[in-house]
C-alpha atoms as a PDB file:
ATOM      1  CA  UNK A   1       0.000   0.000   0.000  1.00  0.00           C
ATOM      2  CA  UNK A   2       1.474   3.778  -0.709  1.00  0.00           C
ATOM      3  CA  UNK A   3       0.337   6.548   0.817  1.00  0.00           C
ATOM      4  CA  UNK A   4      -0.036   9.633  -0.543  1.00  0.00           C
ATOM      5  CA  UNK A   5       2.964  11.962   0.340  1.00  0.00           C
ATOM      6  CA  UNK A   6       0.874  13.764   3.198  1.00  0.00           C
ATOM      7  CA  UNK A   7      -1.668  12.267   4.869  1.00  0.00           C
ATOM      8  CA  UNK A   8      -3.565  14.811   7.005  1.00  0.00           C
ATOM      9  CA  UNK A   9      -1.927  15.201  10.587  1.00  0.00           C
ATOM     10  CA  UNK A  10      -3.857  17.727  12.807  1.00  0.00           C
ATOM     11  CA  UNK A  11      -4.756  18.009  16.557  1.00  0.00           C
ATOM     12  CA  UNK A  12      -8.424  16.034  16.803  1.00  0.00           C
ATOM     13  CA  UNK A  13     -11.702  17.166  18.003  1.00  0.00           C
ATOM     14  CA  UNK A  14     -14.153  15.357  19.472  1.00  0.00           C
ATOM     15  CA  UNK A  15     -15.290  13.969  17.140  1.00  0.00           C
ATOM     16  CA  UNK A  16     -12.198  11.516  16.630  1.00  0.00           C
ATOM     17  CA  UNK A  17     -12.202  10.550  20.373  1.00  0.00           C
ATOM     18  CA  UNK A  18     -14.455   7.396  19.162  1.00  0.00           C
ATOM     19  CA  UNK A  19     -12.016   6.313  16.845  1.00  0.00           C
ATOM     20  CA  UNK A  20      -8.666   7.219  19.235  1.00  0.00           C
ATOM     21  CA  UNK A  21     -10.747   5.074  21.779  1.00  0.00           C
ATOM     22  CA  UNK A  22     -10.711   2.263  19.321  1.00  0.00           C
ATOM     23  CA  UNK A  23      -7.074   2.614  18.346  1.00  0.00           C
ATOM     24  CA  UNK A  24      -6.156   3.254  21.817  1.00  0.00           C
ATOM     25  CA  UNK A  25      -7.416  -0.640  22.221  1.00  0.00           C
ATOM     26  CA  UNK A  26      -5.174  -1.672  19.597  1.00  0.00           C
ATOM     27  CA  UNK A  27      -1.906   0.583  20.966  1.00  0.00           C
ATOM     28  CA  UNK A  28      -2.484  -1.025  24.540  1.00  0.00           C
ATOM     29  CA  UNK A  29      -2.307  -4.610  23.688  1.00  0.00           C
ATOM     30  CA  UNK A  30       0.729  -3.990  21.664  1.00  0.00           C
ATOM     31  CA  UNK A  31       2.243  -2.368  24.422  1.00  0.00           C
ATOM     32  CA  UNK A  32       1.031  -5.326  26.900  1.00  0.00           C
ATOM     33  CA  UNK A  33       2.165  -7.835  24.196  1.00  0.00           C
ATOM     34  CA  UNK A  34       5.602  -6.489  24.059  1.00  0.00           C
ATOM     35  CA  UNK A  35       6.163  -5.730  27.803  1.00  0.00           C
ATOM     36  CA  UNK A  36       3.459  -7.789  30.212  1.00  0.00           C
ATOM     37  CA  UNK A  37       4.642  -5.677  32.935  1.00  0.00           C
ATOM     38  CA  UNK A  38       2.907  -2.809  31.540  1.00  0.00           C
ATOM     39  CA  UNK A  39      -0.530  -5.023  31.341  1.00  0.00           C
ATOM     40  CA  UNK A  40      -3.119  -3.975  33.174  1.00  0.00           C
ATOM     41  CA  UNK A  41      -5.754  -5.871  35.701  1.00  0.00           C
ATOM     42  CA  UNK A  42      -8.125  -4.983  33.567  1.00  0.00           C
ATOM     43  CA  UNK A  43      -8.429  -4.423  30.179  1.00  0.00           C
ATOM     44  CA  UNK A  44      -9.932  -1.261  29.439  1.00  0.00           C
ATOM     45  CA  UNK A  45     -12.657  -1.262  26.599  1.00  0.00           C
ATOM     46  CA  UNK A  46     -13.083   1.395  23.869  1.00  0.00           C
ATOM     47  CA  UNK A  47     -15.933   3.251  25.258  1.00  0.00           C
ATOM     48  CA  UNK A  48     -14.001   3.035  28.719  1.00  0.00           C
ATOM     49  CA  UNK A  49     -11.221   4.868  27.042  1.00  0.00           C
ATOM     50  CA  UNK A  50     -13.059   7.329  25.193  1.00  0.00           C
ATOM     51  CA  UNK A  51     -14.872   8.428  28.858  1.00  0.00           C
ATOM     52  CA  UNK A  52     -10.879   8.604  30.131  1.00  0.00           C
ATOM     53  CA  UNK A  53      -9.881  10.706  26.727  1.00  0.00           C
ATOM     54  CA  UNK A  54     -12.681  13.326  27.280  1.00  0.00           C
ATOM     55  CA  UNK A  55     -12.191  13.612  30.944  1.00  0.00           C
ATOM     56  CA  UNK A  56      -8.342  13.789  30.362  1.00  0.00           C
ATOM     57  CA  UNK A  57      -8.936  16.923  27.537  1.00  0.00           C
ATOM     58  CA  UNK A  58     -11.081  18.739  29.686  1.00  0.00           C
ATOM     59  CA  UNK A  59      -7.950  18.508  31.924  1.00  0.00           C
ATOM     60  CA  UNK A  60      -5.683  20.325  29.154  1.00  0.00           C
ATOM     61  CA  UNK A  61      -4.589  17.117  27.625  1.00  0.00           C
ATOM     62  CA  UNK A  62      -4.240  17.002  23.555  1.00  0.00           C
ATOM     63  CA  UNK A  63      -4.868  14.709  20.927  1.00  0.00           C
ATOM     64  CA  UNK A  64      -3.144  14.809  17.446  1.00  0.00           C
ATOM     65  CA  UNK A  65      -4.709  12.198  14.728  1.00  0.00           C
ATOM     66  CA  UNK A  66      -3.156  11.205  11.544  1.00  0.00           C
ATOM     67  CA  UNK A  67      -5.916  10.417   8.930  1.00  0.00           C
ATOM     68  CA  UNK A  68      -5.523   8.219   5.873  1.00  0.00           C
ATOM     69  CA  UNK A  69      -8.560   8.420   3.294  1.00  0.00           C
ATOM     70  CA  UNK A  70     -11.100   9.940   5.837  1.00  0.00           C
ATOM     71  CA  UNK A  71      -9.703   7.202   8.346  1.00  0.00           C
ATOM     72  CA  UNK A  72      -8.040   8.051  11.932  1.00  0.00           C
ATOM     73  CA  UNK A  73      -5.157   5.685  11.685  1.00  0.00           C
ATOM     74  CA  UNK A  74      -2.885   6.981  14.271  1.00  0.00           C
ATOM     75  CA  UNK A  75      -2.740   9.464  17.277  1.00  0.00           C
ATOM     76  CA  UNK A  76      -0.395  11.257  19.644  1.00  0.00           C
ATOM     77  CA  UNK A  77      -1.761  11.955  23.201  1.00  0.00           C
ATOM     78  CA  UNK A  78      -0.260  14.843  25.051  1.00  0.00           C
ATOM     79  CA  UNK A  79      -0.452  15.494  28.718  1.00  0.00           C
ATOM     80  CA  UNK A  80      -1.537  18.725  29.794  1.00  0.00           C
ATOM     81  CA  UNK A  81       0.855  20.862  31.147  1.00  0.00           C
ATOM     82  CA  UNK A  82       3.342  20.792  34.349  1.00  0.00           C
ATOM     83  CA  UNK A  83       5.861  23.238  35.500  1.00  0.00           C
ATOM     84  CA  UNK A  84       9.165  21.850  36.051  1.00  0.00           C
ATOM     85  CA  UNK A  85      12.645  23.570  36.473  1.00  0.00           C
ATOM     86  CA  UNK A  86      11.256  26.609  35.681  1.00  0.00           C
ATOM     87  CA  UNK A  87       9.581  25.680  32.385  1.00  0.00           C
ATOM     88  CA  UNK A  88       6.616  23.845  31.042  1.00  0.00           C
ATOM     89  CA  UNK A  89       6.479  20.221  30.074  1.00  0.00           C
ATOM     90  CA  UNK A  90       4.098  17.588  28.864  1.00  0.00           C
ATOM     91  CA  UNK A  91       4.082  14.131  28.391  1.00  0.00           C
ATOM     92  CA  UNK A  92       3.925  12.298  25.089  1.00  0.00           C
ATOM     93  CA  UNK A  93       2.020   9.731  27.006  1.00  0.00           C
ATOM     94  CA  UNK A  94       1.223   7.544  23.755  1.00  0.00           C
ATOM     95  CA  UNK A  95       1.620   7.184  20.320  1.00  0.00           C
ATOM     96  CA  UNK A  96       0.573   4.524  17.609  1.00  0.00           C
ATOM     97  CA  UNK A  97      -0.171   3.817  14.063  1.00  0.00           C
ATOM     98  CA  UNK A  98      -2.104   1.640  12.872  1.00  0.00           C
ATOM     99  CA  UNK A  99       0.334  -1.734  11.388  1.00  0.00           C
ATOM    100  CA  UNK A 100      -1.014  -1.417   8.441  1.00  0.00           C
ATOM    101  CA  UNK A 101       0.438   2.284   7.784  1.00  0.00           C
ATOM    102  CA  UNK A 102       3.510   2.279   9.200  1.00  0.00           C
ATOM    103  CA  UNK A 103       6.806   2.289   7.768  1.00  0.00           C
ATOM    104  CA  UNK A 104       5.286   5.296   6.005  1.00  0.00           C
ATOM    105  CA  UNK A 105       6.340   8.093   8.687  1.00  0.00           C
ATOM    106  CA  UNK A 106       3.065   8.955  10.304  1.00  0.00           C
ATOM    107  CA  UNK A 107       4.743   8.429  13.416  1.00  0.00           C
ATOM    108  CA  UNK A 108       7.671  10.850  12.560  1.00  0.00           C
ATOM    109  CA  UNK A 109       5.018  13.114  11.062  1.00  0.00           C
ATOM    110  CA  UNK A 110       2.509  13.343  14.144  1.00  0.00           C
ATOM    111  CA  UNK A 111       5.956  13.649  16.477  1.00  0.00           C
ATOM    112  CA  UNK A 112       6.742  16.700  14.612  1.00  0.00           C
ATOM    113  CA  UNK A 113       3.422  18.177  14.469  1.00  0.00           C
ATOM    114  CA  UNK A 114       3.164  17.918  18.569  1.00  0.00           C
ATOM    115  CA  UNK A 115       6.413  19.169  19.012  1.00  0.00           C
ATOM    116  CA  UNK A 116       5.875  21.966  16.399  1.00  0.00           C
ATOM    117  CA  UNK A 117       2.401  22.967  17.947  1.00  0.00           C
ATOM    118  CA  UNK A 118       3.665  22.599  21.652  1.00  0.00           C
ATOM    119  CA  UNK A 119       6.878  25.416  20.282  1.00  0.00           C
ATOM    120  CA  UNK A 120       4.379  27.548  18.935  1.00  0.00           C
ATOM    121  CA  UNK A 121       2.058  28.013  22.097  1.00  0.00           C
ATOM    122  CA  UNK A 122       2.469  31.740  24.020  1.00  0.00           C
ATOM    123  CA  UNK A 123       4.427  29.598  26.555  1.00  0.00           C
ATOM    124  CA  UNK A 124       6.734  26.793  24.734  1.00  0.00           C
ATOM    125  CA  UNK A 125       6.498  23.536  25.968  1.00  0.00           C
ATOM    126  CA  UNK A 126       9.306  20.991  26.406  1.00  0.00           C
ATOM    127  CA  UNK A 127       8.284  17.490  25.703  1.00  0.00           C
ATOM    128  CA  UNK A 128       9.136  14.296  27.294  1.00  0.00           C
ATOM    129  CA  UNK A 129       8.505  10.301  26.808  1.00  0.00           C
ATOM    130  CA  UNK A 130       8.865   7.226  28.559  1.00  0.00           C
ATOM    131  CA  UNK A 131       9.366   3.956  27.005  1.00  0.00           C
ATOM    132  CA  UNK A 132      10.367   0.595  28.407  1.00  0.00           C
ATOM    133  CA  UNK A 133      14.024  -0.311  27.690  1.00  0.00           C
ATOM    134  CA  UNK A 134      14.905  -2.038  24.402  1.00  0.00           C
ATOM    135  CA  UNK A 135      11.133  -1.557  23.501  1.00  0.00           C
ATOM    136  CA  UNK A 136       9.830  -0.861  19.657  1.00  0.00           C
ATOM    137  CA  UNK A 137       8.916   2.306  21.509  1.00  0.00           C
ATOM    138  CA  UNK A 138      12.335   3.157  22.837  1.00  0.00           C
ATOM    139  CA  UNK A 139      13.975   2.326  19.666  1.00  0.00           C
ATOM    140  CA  UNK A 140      11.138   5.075  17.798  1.00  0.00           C
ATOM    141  CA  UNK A 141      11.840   7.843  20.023  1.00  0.00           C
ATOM    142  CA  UNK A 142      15.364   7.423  19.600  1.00  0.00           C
ATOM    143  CA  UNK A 143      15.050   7.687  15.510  1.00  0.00           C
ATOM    144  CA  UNK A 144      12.325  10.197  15.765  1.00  0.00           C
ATOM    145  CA  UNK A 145      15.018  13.077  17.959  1.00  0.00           C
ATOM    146  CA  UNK A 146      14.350  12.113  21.027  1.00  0.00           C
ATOM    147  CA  UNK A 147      17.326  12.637  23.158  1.00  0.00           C
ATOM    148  CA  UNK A 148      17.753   9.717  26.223  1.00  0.00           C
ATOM    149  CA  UNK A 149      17.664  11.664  29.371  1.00  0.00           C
ATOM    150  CA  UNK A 150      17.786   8.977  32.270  1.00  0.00           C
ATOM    151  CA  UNK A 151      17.124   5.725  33.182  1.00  0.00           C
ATOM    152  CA  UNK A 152      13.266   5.941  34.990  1.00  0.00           C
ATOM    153  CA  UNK A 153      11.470   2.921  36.485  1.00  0.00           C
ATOM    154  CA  UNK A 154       7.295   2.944  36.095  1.00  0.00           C
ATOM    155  CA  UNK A 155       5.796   0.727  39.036  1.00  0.00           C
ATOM    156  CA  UNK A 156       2.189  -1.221  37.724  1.00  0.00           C
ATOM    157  CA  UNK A 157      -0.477  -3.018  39.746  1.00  0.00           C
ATOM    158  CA  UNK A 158       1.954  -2.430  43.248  1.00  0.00           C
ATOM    159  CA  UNK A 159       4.072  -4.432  42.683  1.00  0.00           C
ATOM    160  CA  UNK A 160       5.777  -4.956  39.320  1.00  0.00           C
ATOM    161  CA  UNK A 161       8.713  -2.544  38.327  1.00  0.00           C
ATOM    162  CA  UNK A 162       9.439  -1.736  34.615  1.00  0.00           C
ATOM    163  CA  UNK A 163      13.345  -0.241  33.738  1.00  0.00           C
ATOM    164  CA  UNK A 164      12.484   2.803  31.091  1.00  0.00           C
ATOM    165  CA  UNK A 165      14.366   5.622  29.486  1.00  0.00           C
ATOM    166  CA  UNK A 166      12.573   8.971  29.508  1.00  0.00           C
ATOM    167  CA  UNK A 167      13.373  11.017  25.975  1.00  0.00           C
ATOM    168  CA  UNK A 168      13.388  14.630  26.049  1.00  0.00           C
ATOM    169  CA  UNK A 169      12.557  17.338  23.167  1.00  0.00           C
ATOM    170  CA  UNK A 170      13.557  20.481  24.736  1.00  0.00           C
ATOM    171  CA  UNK A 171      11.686  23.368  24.361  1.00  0.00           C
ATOM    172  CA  UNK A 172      13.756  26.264  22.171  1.00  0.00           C
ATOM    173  CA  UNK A 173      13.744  28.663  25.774  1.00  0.00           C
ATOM    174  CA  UNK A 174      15.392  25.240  28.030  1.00  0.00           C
ATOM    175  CA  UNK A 175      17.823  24.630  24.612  1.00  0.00           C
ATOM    176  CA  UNK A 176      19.206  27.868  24.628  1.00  0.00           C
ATOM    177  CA  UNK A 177      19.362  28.057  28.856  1.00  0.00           C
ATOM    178  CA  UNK A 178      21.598  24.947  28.535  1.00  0.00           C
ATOM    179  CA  UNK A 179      23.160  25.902  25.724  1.00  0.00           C
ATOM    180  CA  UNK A 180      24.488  28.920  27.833  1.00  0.00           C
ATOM    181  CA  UNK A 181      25.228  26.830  30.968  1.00  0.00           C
ATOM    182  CA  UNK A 182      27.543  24.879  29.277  1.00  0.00           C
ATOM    183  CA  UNK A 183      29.610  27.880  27.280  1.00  0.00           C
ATOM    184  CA  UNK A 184      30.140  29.442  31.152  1.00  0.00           C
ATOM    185  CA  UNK A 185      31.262  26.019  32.701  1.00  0.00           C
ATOM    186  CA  UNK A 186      33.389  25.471  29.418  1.00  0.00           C
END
């Protein structure tokens, strides 16, 4: 299958939440699939997940969608906003495509569009991600621009610890702060 050279990539509405919900099913079992230690006790079901999604915008989370032929076939969901060393960040807390559309760059191409609309807000965002170690997801990130930051465990269910890496896109403000923290020590 080819795609045509740009598929649509946009921030959703609510009227995709149905059809995130839906992927979201897909994206988790993956994810469980490849590292059990992420699986939860129970499975959450589409219209579970597209309560979650609503509640979670309402909180100042965002959703970016990647459409093929009038078809959601991947998303990006962004955590709303936290203040941390003196700057925003959010958390790319998940993002899939569809298996029968990758290897096309959607992912690469809703990756950029969050990190290009989080740069352009009044207050730019920097923009983080955790995925297991030696994961599909780690090894995306890494291709995408992520840049490895540090070693960060996630604890599920109580009592089951998974090793991650968190990735970091820093926003342009915290790139050019470091930038000039490391000319003085120099």
């Amino acid at each position: 299958m080819i795609l045509a050279p740009f598929p649509s990539v946009r921030r959703a509405t609510l009227a995709d939440v149905a059809s995130v919900a839906r992927l979201s099913v897909c994206a988790n079992q993956e994810a469980w699939d490849e590292v059990p230690g992420l699986h939860q006790a129970i499975e959450p079901t589409a219209p579970d997940i597209a309560l979650r999604l609503l509640e979670d915008l309402d909180d100042g989370h965002v959703l970016y969608v990647a459409g093929y032929q009038r078809c959601d076939v991947g998303f990006a969901h962004v955590t709303g906003p936290t203040t941390e060393g003196g700057g925003q960040e959010v958390e790319l807390k998940c993002i899939y495509v569809a298996p029968e559309h990758r290897c096309h760059g959607l992912g690469r191409q809703l990756l950029r569009f969050a990190v290009r609309d989080l740069r352009n807000h009044p207050n730019p965002r920097a923009l983080r991600a955790w995925a297991a170690t030696a994961s599909s997801s780690a090894r995306f990130l890494s291709v995408a621009g992520g840049q490895p930051v540090r070693e960060r465990w996630k604890v599920r269910q109580g009592t089951f610890a998974v090793r991650g890496i968190i990735f970091d896109w820093p926003s342009p403000d915290r790139r050019r702060a470091g930038e000039r923290v490391a000319a003085n020590a120099g």
